[in-house]
Protein backbone atom coordinates (compact mmCIF):
# COMPACT_ATOMS: atom_id res chain seq x y z
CA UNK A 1 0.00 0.00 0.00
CA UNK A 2 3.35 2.39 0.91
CA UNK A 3 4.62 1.61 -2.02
CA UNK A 4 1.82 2.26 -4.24
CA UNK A 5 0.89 5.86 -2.46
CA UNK A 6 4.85 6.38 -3.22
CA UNK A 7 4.63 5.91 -6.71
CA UNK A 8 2.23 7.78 -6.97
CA UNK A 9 3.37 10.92 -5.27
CA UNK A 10 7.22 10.09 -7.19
CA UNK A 11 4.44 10.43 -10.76
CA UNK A 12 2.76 13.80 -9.61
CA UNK A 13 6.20 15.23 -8.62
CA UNK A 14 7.39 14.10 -11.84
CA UNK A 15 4.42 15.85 -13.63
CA UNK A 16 5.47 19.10 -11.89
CA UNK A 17 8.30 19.12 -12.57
CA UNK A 18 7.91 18.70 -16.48
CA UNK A 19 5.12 21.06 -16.11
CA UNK A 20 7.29 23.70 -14.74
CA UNK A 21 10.15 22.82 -16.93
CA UNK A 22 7.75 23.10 -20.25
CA UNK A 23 7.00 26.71 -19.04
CA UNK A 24 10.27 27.80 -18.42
CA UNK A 25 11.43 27.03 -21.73
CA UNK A 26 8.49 28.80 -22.92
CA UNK A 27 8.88 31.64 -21.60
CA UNK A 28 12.70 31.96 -22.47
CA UNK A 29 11.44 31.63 -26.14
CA UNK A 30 8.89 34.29 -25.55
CA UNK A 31 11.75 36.27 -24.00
CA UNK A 32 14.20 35.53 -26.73
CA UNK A 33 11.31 36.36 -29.71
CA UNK A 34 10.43 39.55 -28.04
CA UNK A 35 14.16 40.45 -27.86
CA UNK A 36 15.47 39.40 -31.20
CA UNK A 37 12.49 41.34 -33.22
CA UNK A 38 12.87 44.72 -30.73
CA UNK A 39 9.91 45.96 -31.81
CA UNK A 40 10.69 49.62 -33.53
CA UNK A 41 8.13 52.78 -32.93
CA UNK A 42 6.27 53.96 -35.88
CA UNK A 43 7.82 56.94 -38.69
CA UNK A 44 5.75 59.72 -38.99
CA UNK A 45 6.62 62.26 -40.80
CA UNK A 46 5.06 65.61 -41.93
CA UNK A 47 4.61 65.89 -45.54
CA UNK A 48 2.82 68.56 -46.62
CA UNK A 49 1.06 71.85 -44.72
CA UNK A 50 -0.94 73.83 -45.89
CA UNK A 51 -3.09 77.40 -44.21
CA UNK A 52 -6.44 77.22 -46.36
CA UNK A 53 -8.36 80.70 -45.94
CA UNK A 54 -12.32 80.15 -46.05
CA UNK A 55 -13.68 80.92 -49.59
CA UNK A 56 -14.54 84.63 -48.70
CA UNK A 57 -11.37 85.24 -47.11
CA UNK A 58 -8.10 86.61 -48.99
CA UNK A 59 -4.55 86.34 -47.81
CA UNK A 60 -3.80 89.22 -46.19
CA UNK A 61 -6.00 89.30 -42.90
CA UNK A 62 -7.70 92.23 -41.68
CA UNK A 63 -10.30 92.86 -38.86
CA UNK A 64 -13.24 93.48 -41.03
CA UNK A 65 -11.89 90.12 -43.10
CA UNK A 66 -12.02 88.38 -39.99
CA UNK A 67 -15.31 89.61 -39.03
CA UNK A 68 -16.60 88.38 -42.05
CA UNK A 69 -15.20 84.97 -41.78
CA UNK A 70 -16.93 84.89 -38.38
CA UNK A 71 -19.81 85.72 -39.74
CA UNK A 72 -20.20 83.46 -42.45
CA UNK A 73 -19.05 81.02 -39.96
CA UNK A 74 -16.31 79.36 -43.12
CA UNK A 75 -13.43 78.84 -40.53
CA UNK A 76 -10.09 78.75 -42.35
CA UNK A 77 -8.32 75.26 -41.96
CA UNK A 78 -4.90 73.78 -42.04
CA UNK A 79 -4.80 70.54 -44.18
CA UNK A 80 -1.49 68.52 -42.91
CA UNK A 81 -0.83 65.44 -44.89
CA UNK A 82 1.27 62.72 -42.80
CA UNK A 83 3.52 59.88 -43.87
CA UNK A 84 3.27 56.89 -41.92
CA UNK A 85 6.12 54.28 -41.58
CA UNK A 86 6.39 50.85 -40.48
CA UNK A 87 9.96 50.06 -40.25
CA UNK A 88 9.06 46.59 -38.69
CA UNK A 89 9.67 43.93 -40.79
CA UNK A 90 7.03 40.82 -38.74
CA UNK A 91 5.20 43.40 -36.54
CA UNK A 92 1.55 45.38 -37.47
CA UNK A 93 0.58 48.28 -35.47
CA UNK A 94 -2.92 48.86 -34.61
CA UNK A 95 -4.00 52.37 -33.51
CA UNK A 96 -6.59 53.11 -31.25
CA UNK A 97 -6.65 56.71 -32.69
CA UNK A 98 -4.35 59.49 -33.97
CA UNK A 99 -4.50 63.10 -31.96
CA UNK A 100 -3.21 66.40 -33.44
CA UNK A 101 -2.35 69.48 -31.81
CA UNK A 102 -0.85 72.56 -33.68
CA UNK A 103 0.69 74.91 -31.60
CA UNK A 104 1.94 78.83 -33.09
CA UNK A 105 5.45 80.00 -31.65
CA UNK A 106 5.80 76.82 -29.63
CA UNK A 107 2.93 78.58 -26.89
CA UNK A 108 -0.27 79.08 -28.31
CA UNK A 109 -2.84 76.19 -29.42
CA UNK A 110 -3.93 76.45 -32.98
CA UNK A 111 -6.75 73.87 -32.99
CA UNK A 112 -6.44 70.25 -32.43
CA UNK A 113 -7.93 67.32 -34.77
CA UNK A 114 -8.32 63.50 -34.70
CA UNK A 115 -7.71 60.18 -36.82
CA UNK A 116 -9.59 57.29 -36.34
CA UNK A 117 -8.17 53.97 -35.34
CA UNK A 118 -7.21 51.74 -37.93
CA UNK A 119 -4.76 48.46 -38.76
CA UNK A 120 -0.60 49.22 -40.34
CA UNK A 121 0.34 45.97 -41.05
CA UNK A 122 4.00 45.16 -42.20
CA UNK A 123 3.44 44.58 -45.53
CA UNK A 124 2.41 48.32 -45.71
CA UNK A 125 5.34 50.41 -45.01
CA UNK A 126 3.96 53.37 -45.75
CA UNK A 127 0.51 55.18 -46.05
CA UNK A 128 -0.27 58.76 -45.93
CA UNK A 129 -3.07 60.23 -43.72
CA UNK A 130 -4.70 64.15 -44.26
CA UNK A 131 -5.30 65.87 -41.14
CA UNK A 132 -8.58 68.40 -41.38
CA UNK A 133 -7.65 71.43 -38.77
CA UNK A 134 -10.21 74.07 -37.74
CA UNK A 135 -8.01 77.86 -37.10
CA UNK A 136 -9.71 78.90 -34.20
CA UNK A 137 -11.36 82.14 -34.80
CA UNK A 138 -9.18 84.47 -32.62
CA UNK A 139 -6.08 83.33 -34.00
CA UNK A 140 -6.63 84.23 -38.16
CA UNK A 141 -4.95 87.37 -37.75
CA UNK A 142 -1.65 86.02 -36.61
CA UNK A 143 -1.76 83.39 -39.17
CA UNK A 144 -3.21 84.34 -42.49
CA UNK A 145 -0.80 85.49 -45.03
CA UNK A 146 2.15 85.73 -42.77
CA UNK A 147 5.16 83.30 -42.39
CA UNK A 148 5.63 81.13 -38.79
CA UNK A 149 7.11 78.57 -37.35
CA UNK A 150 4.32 75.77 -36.55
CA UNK A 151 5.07 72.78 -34.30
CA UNK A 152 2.83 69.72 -34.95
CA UNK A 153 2.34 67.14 -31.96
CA UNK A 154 0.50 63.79 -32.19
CA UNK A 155 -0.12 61.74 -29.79
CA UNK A 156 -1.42 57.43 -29.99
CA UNK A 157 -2.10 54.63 -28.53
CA UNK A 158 -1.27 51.49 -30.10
CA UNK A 159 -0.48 47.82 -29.64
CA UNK A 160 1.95 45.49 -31.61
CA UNK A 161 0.84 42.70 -33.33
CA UNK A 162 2.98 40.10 -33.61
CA UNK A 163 2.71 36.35 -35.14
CA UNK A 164 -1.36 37.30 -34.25
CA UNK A 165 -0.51 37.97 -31.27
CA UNK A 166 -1.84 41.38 -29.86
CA UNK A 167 0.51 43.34 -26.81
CA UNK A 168 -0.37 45.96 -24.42
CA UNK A 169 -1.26 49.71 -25.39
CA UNK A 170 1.41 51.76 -25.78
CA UNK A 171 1.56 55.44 -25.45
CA UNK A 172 3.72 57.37 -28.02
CA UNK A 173 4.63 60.99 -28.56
CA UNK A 174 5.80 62.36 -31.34
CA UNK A 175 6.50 66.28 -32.40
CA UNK A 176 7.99 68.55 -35.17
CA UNK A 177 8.77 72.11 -36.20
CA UNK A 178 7.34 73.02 -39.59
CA UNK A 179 8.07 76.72 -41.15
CA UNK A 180 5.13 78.19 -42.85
CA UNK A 181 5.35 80.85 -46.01
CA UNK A 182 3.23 83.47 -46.40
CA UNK A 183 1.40 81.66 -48.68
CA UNK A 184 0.37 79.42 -46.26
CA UNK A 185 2.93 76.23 -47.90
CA UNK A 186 4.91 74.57 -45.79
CA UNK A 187 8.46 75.75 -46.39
CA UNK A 188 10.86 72.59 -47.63
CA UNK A 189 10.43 68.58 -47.91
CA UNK A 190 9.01 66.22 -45.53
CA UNK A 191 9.76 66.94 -41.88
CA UNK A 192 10.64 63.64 -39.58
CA UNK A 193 8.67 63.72 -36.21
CA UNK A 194 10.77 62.51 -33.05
CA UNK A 195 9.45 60.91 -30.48
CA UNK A 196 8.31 63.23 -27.05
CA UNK A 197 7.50 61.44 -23.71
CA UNK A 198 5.58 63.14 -21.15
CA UNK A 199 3.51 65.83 -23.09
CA UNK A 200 -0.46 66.49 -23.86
CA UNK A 201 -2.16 68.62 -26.16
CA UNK A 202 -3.32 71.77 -24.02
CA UNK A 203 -6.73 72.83 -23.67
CA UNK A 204 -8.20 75.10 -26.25
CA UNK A 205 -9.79 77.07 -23.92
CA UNK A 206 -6.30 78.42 -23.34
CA UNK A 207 -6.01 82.15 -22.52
CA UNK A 208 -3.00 82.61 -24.34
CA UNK A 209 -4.43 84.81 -28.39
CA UNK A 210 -2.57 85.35 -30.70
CA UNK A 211 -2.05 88.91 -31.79
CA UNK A 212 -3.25 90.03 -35.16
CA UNK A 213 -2.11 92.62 -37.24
């Protein structure tokens, strides 16, 4: 009877053990994957800017062009086109959604716009996404038909996908300085974004104006 209860215990031990051992080596390979294909942040880069005045609205702002914008309510827009990169070569992203904040003289809120969430696998490398921003009213006169210095921020949340396999979010950062003629072009080729920890859009009730004139 000892010697049966004994065997039996020496078979569950035994099970253990292999039971542990099997996840051990598991999750050395899951270490060793994860490691050997580092998982790289996505490109983005800004492509093309441009300031687009409402229909009744010329370049060179004025108060009484202003007014009538307001009145007309035709808000001018900035249209920012943005290249996308996957520099993975076995790893999708998927994006929960894509915010944009454009800021004036690195202080001042523009207006702020969103993408909605969609799927980068590997295979595509790169895709371009436009970016629809509304100029808040107050700030026209510091913007229309006059050159600045712009800086775009984005901010996502996103999980790797990898062999089907779907990680935790991840929140990324990114920013860029873009110069801005007075023809509301964006001055020069495609500007690289580089990645920013720690930093929201601010709030567009922000007291900061800009001044006009």
């Amino acid at each position: 009877m000892k010697s049966s209860e004994t065997s039996l215990s020496q078979q569950r031990y035994s099970f253990l053990l292999w039971l542990i051992q099997v996840l051990f080596v598991w999750c050395c390979i899951t270490v060793v994957i994860w490691l050997s294909l580092n998982p790289k942040h996505p490109v983005f880069k800004v492509a093309d800017v441009y300031v687009h005045p409402a229909a009744d609205h010329v370049c060179n702002s004025t108060l009484t062009q202003v007014h009538e914008v307001t009145q007309n309510r035709t808000p001018a827009i900035i249209i920012l086109n943005l290249k996308i990169s996957n520099p993975n070569k076995r790893i999708g992203y998927i994006y929960d959604g894509i915010y944009v904040g454009l800021y004036y003289e690195d202080r001042m809120i523009i207006g702020t716009s969103s993408l909605p969430g969609f799927y980068q696998g590997h295979r595509n490398s790169s895709i371009g996404r436009e970016v629809q921003v509304n100029i808040e009213e107050q700030y026209l006169g510091g913007i229309l038909g006059k050159s600045f210095d712009m800086r775009v921020y984005l901010k996502t949340k996103l999980r790797y996908k990898i062999f089907g396999f779907k990680t935790k979010h991840h929140m990324k950062g990114f920013e860029a300085y873009v110069g801005i003629g007075s023809d509301g072009r964006m001055l020069g080729e495609d500007v690289k974004m580089h990645q920013r920890q720690g930093f929201t859009i601010l709030n567009l009730t922000t007291k900061s104006k800009l001044r006009s004139g």
